[in-house]
C-alpha atoms as a PDB file:
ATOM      1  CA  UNK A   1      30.913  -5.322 -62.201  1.00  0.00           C
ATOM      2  CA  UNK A   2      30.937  -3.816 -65.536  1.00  0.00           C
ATOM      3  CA  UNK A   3      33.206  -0.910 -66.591  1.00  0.00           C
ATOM      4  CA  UNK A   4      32.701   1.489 -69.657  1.00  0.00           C
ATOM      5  CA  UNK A   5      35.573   3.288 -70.946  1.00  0.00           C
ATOM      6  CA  UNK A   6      34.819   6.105 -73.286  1.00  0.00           C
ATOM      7  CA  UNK A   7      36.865   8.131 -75.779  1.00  0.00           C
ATOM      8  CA  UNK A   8      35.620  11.484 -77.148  1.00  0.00           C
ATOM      9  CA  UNK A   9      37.082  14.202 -79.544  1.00  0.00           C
ATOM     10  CA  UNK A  10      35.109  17.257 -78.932  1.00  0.00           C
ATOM     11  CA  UNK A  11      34.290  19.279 -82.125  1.00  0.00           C
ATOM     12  CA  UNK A  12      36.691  22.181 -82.805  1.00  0.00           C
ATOM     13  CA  UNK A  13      34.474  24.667 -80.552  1.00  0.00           C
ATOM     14  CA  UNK A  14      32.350  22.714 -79.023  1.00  0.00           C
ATOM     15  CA  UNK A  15      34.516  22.004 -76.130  1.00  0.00           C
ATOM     16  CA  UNK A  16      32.923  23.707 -73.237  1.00  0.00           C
ATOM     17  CA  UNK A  17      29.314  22.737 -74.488  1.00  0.00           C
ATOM     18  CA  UNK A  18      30.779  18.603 -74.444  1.00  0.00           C
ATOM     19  CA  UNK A  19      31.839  19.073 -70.946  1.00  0.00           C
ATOM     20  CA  UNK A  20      29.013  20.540 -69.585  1.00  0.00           C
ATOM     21  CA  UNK A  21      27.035  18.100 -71.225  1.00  0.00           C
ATOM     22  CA  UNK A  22      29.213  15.115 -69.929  1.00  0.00           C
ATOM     23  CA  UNK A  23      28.863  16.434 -66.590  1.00  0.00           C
ATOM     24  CA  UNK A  24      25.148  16.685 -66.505  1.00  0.00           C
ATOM     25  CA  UNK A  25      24.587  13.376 -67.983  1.00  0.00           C
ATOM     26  CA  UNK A  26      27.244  12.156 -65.279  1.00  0.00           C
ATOM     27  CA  UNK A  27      25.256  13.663 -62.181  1.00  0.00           C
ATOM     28  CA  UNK A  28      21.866  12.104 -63.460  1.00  0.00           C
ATOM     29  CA  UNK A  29      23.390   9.140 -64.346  1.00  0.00           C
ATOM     30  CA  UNK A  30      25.248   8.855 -60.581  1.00  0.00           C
ATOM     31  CA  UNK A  31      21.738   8.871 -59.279  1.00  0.00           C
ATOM     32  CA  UNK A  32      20.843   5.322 -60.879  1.00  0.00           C
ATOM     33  CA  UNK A  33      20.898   2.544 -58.223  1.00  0.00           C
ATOM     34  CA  UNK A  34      22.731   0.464 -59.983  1.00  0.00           C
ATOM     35  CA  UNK A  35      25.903   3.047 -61.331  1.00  0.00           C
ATOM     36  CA  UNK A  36      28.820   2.598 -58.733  1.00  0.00           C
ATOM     37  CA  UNK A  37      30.993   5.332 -60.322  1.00  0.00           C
ATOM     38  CA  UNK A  38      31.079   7.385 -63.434  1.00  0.00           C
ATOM     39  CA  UNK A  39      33.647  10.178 -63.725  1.00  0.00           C
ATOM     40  CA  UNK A  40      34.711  12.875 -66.670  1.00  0.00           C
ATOM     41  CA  UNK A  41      38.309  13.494 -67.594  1.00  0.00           C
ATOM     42  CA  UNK A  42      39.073  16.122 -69.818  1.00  0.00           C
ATOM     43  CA  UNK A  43      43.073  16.083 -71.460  1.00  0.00           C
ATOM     44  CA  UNK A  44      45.667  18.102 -69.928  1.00  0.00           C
ATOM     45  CA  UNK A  45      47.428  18.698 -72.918  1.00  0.00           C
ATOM     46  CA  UNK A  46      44.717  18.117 -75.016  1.00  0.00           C
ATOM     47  CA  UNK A  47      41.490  20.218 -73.731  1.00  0.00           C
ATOM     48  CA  UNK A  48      39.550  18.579 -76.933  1.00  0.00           C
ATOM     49  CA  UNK A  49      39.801  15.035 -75.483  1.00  0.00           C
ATOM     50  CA  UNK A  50      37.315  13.596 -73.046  1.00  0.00           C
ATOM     51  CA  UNK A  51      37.296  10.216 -70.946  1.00  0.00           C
ATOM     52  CA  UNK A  52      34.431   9.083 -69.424  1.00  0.00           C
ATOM     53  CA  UNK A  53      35.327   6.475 -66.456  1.00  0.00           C
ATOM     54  CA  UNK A  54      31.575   4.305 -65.677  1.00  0.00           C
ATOM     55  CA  UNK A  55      30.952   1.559 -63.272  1.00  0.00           C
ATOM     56  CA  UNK A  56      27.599  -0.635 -63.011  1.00  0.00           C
ATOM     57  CA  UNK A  57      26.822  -3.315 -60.597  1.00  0.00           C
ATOM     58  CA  UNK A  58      26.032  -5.596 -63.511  1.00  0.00           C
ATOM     59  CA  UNK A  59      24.762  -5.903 -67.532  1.00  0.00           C
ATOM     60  CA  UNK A  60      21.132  -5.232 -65.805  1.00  0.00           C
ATOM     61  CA  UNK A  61      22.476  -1.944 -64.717  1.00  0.00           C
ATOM     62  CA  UNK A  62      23.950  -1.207 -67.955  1.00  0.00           C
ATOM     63  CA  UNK A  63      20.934  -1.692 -69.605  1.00  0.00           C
ATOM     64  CA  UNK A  64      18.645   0.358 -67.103  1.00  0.00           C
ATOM     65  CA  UNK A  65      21.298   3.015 -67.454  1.00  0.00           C
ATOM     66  CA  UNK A  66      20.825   2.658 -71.836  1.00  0.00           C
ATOM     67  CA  UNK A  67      17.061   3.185 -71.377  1.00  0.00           C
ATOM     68  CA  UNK A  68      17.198   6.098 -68.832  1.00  0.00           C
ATOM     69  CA  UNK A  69      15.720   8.608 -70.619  1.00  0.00           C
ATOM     70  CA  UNK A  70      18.541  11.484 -69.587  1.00  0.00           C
ATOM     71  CA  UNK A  71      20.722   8.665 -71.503  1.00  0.00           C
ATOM     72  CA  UNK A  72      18.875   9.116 -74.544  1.00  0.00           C
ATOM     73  CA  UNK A  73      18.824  13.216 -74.169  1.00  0.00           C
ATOM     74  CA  UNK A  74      22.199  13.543 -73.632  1.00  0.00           C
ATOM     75  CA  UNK A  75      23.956  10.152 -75.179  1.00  0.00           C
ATOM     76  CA  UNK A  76      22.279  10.128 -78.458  1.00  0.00           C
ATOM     77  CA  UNK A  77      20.627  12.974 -78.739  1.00  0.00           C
ATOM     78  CA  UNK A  78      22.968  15.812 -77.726  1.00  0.00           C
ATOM     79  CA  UNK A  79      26.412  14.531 -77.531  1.00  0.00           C
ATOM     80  CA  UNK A  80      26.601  13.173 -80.891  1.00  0.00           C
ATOM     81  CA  UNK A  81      26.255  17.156 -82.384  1.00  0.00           C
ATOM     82  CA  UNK A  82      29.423  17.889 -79.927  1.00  0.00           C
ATOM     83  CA  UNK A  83      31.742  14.889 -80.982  1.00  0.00           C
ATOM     84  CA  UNK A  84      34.032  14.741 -83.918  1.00  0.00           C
ATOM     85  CA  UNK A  85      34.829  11.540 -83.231  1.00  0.00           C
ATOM     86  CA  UNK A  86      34.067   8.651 -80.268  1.00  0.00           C
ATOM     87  CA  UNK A  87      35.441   4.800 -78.947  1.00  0.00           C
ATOM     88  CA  UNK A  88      33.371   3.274 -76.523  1.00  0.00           C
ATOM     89  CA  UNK A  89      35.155  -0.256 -74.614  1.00  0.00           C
ATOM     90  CA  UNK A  90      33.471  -2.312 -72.135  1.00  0.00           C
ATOM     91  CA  UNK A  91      34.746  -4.238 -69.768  1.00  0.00           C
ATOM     92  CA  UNK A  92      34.345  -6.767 -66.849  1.00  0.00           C
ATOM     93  CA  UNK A  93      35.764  -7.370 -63.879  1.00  0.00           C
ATOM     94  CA  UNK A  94      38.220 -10.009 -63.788  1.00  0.00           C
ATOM     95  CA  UNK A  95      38.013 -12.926 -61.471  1.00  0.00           C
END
């Protein structure tokens, strides 16, 4: 299984418009067979901050998920005029 942790600092304004974008790319992207899990977070104390929480079955999955084209729409198209600043980790499962 491979995880995707992402960091986002929404633009000063652009808050509502990052997580309604986050959202819609999460619902499409929850339809793909191989996504497990991919949530939004937005900071208590800090409405500007977003984390994005993904699971895929595998790298294959990751990569169907990079090609999608709602991915491209929303991930490099749409998100990037929203975001002020951004850390993307991924992960796998251990053992």
């Amino acid at each position: 299984m491979i995880c995707i942790a992402v960091e986002m600092l929404a633009k000063a304004g652009k808050e509502a418009a990052l997580q309604q974008a986050l959202e819609e790319l999460a619902a499409l992207s929850r339809q793909e067979p191989g996504c497990i899990m991919y949530l939004v977070h937005r900071g208590v104390d800090a409405p500007q901050r977003f984390f994005l929480y993904e699971q895929y079955r595998d790298n294959a999955a990751v990569e169907a998920h990079r090609v999608a084209g709602h991915y491209h729409q929303y991930a490099e198209e749409l998100i990037p005029t929203l975001v002020a600043d951004r850390k993307l980790d991924l992960w796998e499962m251990a053992g």
